[in-house]
ModelCIF file with pLDDT and N, C-alpha, C, O atoms, coordinates in Angstrom:
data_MODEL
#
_entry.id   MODEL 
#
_entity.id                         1 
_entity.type                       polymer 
_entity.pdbx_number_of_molecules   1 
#
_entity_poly.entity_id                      1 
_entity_poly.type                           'polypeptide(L)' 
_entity_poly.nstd_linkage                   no 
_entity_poly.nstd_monomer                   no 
_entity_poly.pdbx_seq_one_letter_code       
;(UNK)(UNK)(UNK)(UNK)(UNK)(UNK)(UNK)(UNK)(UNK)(UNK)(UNK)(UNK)(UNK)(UNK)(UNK)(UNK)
(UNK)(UNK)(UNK)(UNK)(UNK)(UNK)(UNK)(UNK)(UNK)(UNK)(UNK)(UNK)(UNK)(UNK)(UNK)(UNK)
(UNK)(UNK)(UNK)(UNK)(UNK)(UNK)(UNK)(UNK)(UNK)(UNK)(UNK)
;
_entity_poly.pdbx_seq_one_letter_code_can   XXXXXXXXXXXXXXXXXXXXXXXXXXXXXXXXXXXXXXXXXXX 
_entity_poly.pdbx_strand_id                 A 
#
loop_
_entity_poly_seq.entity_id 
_entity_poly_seq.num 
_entity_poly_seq.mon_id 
_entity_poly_seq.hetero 
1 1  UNK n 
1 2  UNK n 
1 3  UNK n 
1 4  UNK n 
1 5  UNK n 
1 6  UNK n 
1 7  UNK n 
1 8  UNK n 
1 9  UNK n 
1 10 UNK n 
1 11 UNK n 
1 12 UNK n 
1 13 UNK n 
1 14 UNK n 
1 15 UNK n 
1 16 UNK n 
1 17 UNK n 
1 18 UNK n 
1 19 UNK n 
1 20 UNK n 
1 21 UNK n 
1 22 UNK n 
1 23 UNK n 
1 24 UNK n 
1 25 UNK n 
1 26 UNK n 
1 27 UNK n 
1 28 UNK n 
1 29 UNK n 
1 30 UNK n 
1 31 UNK n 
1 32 UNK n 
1 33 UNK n 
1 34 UNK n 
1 35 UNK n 
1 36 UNK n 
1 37 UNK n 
1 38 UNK n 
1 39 UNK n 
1 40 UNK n 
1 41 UNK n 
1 42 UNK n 
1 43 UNK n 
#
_struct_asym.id          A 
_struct_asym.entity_id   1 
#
loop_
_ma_qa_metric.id 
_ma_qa_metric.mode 
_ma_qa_metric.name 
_ma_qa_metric.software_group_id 
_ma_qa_metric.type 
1 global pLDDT . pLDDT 
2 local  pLDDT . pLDDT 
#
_ma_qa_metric_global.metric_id      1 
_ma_qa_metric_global.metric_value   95.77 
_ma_qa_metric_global.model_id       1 
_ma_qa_metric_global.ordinal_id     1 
#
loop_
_ma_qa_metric_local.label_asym_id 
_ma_qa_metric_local.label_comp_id 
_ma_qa_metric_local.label_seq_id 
_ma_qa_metric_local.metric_id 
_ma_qa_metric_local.metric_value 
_ma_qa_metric_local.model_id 
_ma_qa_metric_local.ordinal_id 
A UNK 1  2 95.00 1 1  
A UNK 2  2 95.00 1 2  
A UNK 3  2 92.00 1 3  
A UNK 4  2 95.00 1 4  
A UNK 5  2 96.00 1 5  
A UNK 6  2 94.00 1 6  
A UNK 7  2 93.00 1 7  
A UNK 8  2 92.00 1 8  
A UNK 9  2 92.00 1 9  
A UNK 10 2 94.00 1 10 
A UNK 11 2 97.00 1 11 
A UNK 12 2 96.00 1 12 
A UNK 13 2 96.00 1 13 
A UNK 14 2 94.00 1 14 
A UNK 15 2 96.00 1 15 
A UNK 16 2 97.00 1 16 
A UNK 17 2 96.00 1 17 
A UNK 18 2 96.00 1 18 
A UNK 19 2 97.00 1 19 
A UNK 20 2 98.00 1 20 
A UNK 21 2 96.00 1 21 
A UNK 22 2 97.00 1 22 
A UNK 23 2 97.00 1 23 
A UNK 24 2 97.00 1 24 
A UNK 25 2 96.00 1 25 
A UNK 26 2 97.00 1 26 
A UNK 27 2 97.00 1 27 
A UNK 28 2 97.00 1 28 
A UNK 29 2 96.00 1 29 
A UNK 30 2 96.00 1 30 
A UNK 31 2 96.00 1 31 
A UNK 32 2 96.00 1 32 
A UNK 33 2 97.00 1 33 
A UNK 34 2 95.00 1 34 
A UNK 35 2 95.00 1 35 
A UNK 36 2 97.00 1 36 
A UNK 37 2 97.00 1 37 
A UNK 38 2 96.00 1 38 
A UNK 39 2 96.00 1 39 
A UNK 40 2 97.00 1 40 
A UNK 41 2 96.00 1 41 
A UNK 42 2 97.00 1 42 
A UNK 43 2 96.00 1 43 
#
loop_
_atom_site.group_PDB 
_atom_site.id 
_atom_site.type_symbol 
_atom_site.label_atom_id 
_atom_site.label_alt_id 
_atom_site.label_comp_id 
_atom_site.label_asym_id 
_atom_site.label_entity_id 
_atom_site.label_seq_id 
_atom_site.pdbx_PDB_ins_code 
_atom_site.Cartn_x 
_atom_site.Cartn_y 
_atom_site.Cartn_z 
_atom_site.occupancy 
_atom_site.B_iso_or_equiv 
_atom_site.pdbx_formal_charge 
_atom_site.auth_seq_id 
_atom_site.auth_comp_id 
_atom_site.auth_asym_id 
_atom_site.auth_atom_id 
_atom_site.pdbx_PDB_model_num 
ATOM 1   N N  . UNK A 1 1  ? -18.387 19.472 7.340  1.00 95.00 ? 1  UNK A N  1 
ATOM 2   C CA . UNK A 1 1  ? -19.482 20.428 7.431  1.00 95.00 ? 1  UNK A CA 1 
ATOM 3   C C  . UNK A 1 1  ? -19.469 21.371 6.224  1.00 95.00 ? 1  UNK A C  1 
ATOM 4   O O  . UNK A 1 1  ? -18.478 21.286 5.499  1.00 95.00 ? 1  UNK A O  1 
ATOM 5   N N  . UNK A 1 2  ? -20.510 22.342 5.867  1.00 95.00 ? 2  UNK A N  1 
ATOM 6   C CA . UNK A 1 2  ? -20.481 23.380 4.939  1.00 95.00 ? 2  UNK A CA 1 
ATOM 7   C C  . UNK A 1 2  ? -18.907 24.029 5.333  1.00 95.00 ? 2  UNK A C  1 
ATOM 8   O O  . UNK A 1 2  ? -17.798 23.614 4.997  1.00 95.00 ? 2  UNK A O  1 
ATOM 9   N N  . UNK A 1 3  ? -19.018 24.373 5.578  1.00 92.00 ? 3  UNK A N  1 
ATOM 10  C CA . UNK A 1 3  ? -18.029 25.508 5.868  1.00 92.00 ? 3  UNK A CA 1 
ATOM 11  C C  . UNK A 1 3  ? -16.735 24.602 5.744  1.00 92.00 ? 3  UNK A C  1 
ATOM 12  O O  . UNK A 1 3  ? -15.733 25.198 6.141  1.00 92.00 ? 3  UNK A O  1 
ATOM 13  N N  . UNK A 1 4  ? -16.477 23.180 5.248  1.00 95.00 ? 4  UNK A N  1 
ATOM 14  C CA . UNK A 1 4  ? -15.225 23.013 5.357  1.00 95.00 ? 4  UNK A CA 1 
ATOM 15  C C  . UNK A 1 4  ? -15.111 22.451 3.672  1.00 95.00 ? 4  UNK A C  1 
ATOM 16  O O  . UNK A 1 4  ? -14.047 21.964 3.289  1.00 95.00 ? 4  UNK A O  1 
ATOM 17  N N  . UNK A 1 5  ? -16.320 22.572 2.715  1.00 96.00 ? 5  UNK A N  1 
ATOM 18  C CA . UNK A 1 5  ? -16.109 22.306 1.482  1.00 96.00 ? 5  UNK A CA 1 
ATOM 19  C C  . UNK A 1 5  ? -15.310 23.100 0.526  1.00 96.00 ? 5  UNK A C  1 
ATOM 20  O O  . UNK A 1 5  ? -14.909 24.215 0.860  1.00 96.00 ? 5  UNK A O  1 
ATOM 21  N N  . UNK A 1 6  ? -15.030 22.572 -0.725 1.00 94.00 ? 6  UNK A N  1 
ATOM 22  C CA . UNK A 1 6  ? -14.695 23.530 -1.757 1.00 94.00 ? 6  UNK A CA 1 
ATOM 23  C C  . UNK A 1 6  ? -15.243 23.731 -2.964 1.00 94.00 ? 6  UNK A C  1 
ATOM 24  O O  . UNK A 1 6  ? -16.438 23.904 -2.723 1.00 94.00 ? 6  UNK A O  1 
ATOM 25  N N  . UNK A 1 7  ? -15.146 23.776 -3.624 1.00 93.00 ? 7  UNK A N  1 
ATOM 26  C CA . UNK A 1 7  ? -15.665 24.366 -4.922 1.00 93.00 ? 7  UNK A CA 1 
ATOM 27  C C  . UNK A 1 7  ? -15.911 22.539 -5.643 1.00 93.00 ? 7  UNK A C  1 
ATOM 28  O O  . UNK A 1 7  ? -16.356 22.336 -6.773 1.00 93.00 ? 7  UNK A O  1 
ATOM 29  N N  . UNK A 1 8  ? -15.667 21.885 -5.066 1.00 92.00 ? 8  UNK A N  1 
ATOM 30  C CA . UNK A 1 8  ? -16.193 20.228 -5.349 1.00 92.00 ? 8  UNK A CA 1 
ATOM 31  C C  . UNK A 1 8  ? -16.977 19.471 -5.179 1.00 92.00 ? 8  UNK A C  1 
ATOM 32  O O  . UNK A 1 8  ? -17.552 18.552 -5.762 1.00 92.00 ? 8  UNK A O  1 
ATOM 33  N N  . UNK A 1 9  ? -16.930 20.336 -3.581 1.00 92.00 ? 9  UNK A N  1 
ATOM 34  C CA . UNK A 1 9  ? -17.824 19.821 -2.543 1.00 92.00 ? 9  UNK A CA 1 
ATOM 35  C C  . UNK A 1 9  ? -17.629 18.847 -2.048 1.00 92.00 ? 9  UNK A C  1 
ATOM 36  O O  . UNK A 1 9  ? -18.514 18.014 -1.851 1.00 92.00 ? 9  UNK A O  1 
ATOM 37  N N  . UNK A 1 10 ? -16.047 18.656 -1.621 1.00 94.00 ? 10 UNK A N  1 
ATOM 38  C CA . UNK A 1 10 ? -15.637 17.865 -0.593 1.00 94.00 ? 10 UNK A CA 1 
ATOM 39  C C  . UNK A 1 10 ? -14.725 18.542 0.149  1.00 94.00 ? 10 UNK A C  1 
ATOM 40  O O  . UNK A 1 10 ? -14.266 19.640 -0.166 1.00 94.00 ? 10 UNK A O  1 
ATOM 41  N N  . UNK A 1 11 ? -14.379 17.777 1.357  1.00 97.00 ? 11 UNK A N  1 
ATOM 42  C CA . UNK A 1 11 ? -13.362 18.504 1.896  1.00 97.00 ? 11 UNK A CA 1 
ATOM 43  C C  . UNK A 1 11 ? -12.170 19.375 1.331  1.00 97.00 ? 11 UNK A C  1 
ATOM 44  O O  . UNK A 1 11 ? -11.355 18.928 0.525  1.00 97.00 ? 11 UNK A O  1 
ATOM 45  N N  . UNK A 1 12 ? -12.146 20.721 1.856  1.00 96.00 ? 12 UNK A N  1 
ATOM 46  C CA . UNK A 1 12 ? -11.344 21.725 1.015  1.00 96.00 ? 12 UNK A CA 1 
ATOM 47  C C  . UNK A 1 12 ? -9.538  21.253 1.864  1.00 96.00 ? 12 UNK A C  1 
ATOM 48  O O  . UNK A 1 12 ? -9.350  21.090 3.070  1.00 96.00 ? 12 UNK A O  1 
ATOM 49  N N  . UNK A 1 13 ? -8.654  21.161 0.919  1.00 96.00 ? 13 UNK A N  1 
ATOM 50  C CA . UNK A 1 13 ? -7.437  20.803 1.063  1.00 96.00 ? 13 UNK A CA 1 
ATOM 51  C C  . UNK A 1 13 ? -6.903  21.392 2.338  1.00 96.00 ? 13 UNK A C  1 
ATOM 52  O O  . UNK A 1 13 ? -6.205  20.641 3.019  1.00 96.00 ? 13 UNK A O  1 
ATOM 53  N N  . UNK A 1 14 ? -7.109  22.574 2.761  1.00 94.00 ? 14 UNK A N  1 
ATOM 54  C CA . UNK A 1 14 ? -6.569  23.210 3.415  1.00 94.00 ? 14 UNK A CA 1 
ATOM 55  C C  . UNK A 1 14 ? -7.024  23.020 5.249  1.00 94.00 ? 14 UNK A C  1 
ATOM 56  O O  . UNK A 1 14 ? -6.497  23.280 6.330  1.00 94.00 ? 14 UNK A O  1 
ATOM 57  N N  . UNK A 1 15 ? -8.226  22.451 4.783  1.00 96.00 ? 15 UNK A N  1 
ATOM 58  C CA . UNK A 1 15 ? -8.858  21.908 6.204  1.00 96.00 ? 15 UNK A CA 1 
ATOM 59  C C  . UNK A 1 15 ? -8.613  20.799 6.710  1.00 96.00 ? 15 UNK A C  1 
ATOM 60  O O  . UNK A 1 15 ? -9.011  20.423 7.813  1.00 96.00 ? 15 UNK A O  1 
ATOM 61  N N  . UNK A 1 16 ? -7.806  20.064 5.793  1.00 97.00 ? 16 UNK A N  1 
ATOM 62  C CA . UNK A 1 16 ? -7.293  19.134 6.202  1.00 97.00 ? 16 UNK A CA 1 
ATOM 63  C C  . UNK A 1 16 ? -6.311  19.356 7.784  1.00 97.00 ? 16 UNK A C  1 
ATOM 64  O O  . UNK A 1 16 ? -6.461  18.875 8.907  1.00 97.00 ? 16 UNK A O  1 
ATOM 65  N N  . UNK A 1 17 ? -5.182  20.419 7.136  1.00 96.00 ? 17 UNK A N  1 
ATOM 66  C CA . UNK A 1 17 ? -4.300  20.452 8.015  1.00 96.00 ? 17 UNK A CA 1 
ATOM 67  C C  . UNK A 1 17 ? -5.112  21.462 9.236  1.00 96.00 ? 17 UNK A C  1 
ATOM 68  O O  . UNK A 1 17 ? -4.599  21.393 10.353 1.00 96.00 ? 17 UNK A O  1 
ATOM 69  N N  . UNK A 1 18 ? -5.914  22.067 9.143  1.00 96.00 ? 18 UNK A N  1 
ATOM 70  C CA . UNK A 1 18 ? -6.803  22.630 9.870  1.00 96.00 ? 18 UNK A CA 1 
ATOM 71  C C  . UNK A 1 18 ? -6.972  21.679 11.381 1.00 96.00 ? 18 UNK A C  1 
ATOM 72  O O  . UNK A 1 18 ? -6.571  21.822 12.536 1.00 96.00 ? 18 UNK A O  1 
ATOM 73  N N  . UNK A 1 19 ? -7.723  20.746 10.710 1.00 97.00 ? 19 UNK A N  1 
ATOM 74  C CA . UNK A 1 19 ? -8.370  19.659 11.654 1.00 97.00 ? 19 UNK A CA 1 
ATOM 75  C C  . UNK A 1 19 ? -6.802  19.063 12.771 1.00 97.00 ? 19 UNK A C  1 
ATOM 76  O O  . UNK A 1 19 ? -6.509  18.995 13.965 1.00 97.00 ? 19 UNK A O  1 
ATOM 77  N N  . UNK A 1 20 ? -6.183  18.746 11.418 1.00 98.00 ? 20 UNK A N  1 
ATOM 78  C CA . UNK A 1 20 ? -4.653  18.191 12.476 1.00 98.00 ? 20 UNK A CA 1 
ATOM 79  C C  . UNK A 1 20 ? -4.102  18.450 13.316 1.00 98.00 ? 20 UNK A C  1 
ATOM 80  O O  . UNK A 1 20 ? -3.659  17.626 14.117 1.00 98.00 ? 20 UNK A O  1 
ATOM 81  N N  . UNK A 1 21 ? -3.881  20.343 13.437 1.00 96.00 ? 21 UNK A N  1 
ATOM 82  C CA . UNK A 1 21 ? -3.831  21.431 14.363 1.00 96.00 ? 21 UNK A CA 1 
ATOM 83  C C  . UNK A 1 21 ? -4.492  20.875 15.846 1.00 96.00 ? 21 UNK A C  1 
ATOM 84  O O  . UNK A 1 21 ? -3.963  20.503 16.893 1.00 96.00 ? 21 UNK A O  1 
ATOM 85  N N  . UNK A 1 22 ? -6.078  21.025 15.353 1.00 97.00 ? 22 UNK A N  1 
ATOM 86  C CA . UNK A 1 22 ? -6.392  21.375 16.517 1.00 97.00 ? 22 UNK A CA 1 
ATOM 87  C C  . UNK A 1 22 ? -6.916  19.441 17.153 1.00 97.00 ? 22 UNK A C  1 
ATOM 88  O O  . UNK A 1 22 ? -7.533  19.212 18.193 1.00 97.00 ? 22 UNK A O  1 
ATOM 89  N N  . UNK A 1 23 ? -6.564  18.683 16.435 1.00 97.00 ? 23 UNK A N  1 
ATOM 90  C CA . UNK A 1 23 ? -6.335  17.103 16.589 1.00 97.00 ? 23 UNK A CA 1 
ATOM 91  C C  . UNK A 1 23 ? -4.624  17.045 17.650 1.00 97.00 ? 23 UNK A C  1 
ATOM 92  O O  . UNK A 1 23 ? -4.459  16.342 18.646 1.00 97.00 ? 23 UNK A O  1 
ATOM 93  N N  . UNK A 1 24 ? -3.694  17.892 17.101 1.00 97.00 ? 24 UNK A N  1 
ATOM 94  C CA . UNK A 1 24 ? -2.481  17.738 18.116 1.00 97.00 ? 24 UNK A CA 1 
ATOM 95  C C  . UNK A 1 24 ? -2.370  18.365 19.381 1.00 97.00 ? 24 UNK A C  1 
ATOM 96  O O  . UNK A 1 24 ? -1.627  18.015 20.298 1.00 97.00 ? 24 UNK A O  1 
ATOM 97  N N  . UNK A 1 25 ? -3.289  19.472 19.362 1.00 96.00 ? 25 UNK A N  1 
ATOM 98  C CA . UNK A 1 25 ? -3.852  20.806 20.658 1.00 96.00 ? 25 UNK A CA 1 
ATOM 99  C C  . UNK A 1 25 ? -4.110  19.094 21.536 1.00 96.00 ? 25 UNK A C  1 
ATOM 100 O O  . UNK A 1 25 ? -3.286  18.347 22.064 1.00 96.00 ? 25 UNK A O  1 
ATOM 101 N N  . UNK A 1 26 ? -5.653  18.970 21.362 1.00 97.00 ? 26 UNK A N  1 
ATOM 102 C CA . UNK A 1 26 ? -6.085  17.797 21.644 1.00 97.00 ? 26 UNK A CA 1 
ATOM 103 C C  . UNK A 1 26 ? -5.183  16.456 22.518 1.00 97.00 ? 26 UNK A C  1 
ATOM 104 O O  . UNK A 1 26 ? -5.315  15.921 23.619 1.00 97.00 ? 26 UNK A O  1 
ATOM 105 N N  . UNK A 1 27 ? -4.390  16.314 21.540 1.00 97.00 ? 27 UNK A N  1 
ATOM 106 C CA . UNK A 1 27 ? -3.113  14.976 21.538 1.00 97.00 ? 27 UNK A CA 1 
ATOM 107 C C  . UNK A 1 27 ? -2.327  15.676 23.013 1.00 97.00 ? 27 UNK A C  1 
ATOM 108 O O  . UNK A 1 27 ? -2.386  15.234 24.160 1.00 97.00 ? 27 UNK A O  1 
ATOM 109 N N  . UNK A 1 28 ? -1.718  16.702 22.590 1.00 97.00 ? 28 UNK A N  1 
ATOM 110 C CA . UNK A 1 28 ? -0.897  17.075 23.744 1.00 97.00 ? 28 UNK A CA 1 
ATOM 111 C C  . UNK A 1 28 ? -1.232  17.186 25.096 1.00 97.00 ? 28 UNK A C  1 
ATOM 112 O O  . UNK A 1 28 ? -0.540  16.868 26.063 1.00 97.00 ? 28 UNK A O  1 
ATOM 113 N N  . UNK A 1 29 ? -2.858  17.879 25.070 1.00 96.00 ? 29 UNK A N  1 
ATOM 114 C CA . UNK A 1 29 ? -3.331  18.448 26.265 1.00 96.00 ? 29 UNK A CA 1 
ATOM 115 C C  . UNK A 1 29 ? -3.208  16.965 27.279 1.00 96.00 ? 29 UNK A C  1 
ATOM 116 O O  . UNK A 1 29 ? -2.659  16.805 28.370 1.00 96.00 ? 29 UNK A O  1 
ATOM 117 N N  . UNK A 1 30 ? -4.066  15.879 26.286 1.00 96.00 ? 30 UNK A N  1 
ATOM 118 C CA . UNK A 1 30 ? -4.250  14.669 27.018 1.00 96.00 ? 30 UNK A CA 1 
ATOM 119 C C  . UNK A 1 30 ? -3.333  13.864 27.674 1.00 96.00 ? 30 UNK A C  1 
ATOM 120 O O  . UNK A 1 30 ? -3.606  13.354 28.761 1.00 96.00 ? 30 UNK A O  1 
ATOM 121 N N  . UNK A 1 31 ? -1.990  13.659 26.969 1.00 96.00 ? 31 UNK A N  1 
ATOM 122 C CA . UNK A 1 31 ? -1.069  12.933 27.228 1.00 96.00 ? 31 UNK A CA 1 
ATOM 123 C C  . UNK A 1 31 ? 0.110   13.406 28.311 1.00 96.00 ? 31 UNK A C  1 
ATOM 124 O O  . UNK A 1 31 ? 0.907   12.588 28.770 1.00 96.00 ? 31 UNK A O  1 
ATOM 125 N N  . UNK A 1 32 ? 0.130   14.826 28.666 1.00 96.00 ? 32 UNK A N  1 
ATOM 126 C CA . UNK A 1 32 ? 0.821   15.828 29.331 1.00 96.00 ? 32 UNK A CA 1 
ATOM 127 C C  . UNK A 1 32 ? 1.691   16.568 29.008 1.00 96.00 ? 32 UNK A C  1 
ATOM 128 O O  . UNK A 1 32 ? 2.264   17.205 29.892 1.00 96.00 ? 32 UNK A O  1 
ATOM 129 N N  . UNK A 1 33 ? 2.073   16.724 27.632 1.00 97.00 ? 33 UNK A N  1 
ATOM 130 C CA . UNK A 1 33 ? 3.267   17.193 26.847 1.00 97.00 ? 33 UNK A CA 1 
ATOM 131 C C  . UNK A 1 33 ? 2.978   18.534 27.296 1.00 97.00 ? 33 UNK A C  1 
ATOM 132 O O  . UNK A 1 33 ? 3.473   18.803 28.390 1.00 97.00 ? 33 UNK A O  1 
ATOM 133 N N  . UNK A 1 34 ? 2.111   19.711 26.579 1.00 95.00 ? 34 UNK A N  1 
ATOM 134 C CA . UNK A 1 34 ? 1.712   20.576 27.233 1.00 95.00 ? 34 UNK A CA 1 
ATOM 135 C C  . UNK A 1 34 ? 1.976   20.841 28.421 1.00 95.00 ? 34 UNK A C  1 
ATOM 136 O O  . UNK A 1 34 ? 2.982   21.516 28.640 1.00 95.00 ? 34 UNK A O  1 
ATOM 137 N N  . UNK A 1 35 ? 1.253   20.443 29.392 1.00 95.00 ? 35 UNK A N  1 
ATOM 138 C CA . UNK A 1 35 ? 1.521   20.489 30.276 1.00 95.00 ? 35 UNK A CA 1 
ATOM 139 C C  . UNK A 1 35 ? 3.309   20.836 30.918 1.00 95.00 ? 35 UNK A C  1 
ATOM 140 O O  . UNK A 1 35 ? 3.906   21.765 31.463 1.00 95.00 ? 35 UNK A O  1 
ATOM 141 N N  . UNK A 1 36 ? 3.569   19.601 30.489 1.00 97.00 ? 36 UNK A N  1 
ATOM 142 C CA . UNK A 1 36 ? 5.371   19.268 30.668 1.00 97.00 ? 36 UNK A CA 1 
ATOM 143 C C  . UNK A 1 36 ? 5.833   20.830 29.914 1.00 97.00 ? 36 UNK A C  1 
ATOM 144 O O  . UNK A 1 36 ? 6.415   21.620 30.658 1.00 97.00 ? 36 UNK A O  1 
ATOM 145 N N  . UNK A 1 37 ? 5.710   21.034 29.229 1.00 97.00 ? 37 UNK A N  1 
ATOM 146 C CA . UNK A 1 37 ? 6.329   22.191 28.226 1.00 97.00 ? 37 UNK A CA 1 
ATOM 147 C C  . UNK A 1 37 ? 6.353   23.223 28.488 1.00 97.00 ? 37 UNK A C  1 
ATOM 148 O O  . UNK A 1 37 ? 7.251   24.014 28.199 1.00 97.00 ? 37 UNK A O  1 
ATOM 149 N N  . UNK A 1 38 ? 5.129   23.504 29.243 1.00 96.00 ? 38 UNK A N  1 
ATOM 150 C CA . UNK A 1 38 ? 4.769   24.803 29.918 1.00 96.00 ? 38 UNK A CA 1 
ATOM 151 C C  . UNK A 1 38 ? 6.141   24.811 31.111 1.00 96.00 ? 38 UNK A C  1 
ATOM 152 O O  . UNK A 1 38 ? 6.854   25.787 31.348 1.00 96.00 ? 38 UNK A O  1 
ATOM 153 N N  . UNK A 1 39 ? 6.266   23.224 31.845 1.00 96.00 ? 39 UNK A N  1 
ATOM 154 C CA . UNK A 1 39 ? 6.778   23.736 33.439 1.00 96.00 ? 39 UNK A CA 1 
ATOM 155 C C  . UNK A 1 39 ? 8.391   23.684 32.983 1.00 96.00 ? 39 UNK A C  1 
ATOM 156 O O  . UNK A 1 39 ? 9.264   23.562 33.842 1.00 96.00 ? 39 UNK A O  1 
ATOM 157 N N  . UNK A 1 40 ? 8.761   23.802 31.342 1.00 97.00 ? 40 UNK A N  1 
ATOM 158 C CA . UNK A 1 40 ? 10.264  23.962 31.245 1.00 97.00 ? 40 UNK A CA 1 
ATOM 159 C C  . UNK A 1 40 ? 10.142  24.821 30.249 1.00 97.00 ? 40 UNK A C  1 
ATOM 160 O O  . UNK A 1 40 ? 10.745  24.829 29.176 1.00 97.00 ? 40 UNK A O  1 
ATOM 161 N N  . UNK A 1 41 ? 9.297   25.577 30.670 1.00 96.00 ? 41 UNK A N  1 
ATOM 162 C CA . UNK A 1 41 ? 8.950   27.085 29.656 1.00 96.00 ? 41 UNK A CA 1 
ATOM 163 C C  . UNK A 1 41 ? 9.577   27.215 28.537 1.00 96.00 ? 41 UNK A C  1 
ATOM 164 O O  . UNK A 1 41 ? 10.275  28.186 28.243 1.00 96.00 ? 41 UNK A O  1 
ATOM 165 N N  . UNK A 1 42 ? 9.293   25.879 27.578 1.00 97.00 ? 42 UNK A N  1 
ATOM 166 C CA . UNK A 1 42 ? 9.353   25.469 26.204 1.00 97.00 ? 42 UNK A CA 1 
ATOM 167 C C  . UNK A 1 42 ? 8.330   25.511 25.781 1.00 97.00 ? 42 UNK A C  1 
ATOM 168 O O  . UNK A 1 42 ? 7.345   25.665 26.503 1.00 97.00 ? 42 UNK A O  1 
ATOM 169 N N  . UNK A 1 43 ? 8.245   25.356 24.164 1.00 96.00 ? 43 UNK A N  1 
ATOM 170 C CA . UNK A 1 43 ? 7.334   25.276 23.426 1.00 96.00 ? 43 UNK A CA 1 
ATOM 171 C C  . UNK A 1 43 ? 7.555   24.359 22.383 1.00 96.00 ? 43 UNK A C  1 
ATOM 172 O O  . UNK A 1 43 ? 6.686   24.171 21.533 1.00 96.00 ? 43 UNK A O  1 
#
């Protein structure tokens, strides 16, 4: 999107790892890790 270009006008480097973040939020919620992590009040 706009907001994720750079001065190239392609994806800005930093959004990369951006996306991955909230791609592993994602990963965890689904699979139950989260979940699991929470009930051995880990992180």
């Amino acid at each position: 999107l706009p907001h994720d270009l750079d001065y190239m006008g392609h994806m800005n480097n930093a959004r990369y790892l951006r996306e991955c973040d909230f791609a592993r939020f994602h990963y965890y919620m689904r699979n139950g890790i989260f979940r699991t992590l929470h009930s051995l009040r880990a992180t």
